[in-house]
PDB file of N, CA and C in Angstrom:
ATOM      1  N   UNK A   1     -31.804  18.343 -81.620  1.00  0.00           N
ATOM      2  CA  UNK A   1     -30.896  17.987 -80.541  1.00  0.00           C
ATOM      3  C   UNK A   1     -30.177  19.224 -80.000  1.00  0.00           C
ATOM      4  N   UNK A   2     -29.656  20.027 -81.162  1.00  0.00           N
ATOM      5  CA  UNK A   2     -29.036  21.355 -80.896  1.00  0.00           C
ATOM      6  C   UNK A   2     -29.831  22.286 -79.512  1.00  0.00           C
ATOM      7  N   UNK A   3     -31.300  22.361 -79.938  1.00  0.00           N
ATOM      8  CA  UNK A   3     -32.321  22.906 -79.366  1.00  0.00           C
ATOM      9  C   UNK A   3     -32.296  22.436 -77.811  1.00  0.00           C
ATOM     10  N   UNK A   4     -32.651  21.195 -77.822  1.00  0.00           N
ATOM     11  CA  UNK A   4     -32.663  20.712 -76.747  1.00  0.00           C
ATOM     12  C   UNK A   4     -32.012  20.657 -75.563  1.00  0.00           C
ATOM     13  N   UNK A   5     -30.540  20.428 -76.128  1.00  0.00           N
ATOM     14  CA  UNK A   5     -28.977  20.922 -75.256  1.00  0.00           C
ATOM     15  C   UNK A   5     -28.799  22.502 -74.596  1.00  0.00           C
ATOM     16  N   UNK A   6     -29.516  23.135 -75.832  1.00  0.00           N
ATOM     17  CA  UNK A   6     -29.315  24.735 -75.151  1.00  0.00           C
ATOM     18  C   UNK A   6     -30.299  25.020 -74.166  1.00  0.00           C
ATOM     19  N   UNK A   7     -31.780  24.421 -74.220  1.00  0.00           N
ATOM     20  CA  UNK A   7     -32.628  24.517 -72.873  1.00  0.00           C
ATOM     21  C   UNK A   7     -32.212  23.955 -72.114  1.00  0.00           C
ATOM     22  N   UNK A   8     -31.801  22.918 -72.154  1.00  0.00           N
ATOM     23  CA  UNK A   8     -30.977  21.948 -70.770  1.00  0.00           C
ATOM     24  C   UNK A   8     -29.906  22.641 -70.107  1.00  0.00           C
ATOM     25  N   UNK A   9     -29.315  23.321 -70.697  1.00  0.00           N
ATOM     26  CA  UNK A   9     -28.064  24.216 -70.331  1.00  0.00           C
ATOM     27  C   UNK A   9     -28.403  25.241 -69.779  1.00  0.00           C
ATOM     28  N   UNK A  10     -29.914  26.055 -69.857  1.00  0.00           N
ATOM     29  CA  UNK A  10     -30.183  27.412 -69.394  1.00  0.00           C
ATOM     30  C   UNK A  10     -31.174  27.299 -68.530  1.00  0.00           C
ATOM     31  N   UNK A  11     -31.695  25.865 -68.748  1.00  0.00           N
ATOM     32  CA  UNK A  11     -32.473  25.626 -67.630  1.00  0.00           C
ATOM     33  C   UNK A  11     -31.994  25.416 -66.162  1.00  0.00           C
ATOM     34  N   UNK A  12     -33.151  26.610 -65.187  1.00  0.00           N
ATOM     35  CA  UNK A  12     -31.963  26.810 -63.524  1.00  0.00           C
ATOM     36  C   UNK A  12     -32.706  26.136 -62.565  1.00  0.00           C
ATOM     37  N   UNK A  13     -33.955  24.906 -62.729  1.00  0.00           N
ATOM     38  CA  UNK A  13     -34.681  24.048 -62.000  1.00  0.00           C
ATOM     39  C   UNK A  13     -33.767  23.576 -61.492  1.00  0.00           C
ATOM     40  N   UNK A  14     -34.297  23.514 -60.105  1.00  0.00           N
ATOM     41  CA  UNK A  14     -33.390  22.415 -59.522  1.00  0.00           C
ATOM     42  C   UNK A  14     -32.352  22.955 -58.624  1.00  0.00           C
ATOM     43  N   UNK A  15     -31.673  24.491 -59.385  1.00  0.00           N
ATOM     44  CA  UNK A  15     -30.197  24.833 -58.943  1.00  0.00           C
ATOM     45  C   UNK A  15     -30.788  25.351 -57.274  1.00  0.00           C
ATOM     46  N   UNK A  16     -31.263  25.660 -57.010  1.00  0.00           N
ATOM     47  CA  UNK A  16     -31.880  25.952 -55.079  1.00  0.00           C
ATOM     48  C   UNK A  16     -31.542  24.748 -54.687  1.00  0.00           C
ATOM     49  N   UNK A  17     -31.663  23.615 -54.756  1.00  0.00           N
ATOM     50  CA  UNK A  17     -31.916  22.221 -54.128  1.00  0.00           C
ATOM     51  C   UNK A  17     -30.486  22.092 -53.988  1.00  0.00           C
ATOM     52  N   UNK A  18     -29.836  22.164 -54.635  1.00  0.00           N
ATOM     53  CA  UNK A  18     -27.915  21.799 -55.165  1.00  0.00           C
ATOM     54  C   UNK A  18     -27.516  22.893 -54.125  1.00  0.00           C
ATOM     55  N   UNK A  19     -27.756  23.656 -54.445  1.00  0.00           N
ATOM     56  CA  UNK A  19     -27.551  25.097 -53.364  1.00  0.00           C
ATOM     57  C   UNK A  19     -27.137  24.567 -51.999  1.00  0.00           C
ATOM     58  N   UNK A  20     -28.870  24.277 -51.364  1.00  0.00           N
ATOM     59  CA  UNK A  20     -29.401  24.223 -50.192  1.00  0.00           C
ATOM     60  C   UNK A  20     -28.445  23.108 -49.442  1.00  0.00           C
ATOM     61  N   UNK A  21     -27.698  21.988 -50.298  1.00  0.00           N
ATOM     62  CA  UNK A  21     -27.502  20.708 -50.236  1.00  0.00           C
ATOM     63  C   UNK A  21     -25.930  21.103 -49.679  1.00  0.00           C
ATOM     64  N   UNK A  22     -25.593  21.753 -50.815  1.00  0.00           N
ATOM     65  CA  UNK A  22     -24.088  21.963 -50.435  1.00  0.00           C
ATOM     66  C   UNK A  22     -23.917  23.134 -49.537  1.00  0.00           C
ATOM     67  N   UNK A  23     -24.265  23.886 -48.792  1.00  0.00           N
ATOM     68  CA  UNK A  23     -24.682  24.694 -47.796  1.00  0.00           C
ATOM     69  C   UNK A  23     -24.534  24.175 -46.699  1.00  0.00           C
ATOM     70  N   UNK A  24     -25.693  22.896 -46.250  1.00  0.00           N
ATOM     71  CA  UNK A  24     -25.868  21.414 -45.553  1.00  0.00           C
ATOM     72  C   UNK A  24     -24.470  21.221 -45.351  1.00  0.00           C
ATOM     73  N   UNK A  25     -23.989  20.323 -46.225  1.00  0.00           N
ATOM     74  CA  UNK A  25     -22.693  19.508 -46.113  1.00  0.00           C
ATOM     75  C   UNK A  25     -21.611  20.881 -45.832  1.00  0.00           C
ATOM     76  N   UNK A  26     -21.648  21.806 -46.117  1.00  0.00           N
ATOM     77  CA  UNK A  26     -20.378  22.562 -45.478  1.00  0.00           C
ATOM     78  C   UNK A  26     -21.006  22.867 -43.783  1.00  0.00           C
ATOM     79  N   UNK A  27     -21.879  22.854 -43.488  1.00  0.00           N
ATOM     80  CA  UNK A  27     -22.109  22.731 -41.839  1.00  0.00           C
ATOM     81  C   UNK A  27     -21.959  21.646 -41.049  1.00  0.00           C
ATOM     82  N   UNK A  28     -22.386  20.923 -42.062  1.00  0.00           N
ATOM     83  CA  UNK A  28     -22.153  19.534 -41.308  1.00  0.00           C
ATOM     84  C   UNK A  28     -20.210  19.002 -41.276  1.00  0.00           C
ATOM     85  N   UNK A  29     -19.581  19.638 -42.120  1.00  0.00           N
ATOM     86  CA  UNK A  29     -18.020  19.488 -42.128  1.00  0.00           C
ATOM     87  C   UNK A  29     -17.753  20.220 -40.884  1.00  0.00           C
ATOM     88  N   UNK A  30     -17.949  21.335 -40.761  1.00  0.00           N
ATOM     89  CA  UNK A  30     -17.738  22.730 -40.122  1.00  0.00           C
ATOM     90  C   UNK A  30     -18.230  21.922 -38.728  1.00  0.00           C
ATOM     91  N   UNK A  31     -19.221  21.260 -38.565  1.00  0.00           N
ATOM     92  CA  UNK A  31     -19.739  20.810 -37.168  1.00  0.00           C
ATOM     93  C   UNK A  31     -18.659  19.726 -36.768  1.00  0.00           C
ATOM     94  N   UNK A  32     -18.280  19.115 -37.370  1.00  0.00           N
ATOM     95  CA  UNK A  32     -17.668  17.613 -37.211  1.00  0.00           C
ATOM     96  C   UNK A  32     -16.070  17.903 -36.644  1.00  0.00           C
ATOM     97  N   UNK A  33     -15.836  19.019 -37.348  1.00  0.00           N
ATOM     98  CA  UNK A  33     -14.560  19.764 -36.955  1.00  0.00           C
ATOM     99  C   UNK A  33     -14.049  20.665 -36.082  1.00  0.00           C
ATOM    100  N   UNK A  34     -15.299  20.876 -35.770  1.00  0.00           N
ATOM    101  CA  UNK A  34     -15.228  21.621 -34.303  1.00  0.00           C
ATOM    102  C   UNK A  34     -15.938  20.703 -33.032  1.00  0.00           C
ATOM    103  N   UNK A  35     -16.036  19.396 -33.081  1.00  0.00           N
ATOM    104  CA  UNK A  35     -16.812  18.617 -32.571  1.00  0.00           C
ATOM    105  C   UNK A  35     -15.408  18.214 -31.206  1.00  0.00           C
ATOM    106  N   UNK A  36     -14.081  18.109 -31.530  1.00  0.00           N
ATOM    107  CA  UNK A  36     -13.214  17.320 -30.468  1.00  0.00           C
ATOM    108  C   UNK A  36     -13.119  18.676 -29.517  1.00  0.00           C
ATOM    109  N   UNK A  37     -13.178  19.914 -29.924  1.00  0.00           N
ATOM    110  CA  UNK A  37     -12.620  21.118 -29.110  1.00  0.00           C
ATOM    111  C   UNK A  37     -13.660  21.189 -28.131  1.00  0.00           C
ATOM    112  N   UNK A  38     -14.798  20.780 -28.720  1.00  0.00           N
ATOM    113  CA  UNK A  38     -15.986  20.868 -27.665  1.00  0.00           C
ATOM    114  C   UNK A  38     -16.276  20.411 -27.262  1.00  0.00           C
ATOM    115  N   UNK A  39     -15.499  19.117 -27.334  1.00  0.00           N
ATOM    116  CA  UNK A  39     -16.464  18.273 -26.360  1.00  0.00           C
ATOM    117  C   UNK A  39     -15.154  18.334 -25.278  1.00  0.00           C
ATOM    118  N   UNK A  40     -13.796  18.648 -25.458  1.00  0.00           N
ATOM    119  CA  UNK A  40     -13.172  18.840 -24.504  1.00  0.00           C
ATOM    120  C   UNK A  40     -13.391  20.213 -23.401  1.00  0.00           C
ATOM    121  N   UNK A  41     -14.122  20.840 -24.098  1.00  0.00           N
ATOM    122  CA  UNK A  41     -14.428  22.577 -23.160  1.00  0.00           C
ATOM    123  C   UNK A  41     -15.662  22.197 -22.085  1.00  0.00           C
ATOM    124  N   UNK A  42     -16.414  21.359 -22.333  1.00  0.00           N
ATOM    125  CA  UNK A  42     -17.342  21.147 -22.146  1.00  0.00           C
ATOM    126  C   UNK A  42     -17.195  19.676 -20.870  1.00  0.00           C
ATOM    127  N   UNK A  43     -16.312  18.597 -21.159  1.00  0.00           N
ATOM    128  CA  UNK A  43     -15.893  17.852 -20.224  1.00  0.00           C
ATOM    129  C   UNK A  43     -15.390  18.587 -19.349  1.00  0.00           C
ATOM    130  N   UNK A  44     -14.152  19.895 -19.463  1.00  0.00           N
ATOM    131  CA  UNK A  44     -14.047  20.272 -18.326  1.00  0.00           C
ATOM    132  C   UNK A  44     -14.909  20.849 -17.469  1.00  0.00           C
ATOM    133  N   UNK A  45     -15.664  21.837 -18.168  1.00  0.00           N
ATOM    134  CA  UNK A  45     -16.756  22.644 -17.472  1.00  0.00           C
ATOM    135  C   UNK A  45     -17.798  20.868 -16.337  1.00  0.00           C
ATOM    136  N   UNK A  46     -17.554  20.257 -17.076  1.00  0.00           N
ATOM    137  CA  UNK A  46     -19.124  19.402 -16.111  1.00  0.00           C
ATOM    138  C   UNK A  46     -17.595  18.940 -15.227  1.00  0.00           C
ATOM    139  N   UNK A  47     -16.777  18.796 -15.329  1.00  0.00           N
ATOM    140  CA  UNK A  47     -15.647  17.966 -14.367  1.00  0.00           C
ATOM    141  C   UNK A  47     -15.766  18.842 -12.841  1.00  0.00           C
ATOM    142  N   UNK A  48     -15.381  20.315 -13.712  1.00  0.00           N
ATOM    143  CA  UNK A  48     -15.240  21.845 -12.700  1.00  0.00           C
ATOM    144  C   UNK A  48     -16.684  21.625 -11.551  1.00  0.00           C
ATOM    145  N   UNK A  49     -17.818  21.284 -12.517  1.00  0.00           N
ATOM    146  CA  UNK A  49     -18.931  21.730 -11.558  1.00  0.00           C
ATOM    147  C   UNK A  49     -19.132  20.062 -10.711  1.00  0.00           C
ATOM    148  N   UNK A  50     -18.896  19.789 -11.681  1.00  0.00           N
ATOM    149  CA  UNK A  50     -18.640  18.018 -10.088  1.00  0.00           C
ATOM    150  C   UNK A  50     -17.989  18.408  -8.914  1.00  0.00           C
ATOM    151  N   UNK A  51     -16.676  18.422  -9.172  1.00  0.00           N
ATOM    152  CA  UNK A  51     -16.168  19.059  -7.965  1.00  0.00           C
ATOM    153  C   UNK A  51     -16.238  19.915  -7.529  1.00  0.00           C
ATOM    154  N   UNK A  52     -16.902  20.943  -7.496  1.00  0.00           N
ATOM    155  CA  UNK A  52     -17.612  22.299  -6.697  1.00  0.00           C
ATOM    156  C   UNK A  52     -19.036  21.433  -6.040  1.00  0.00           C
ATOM    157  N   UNK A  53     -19.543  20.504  -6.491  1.00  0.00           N
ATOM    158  CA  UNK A  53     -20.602  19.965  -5.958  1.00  0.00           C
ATOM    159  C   UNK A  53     -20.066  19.139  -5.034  1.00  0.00           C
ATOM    160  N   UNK A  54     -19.049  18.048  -5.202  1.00  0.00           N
ATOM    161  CA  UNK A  54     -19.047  17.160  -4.221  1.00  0.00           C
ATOM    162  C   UNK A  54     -17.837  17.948  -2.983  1.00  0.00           C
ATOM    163  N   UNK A  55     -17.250  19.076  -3.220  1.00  0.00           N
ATOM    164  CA  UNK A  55     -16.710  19.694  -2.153  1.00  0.00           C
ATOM    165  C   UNK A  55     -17.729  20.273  -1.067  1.00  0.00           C
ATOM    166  N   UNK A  56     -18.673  20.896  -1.723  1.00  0.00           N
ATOM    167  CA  UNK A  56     -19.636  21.667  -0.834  1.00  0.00           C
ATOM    168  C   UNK A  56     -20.626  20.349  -0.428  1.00  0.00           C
ATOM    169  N   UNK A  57     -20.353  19.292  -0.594  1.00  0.00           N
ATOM    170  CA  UNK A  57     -21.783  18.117  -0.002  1.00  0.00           C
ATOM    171  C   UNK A  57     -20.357  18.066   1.151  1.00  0.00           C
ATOM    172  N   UNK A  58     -19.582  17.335   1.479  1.00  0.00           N
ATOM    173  CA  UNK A  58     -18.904  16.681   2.125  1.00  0.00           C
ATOM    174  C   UNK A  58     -17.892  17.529   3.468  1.00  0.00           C
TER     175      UNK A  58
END
């Protein structure tokens, strides 16, 4: 049992996947949180170019 516990313990299978995963989820936080700023920079910009469009039609 002794044996067994200490390969389980030094064994590093797997640790890339755990890695890769939590890597993932800190972008995906990082995205979600920068998600209201942008979508407000971005409403204005299409608002700005509406009205540069419907000034120059009319």
């Amino acid at each position: 049992m002794k044996a067994f516990c200490k390969s389980f313990w030094q064994d590093t299978q797997g640790q890339d996947l755990v890695e890769y995963a939590l890597a993932a989820g800190m972008v995906a936080v990082a995205a979600v949180a920068a998600m209201p700023a942008l979508s407000t920079t971005v409403s204005t910009v299409f608002t700005k170019i509406g009205s540069i469009i419907n000034s120059s039609v009319q």
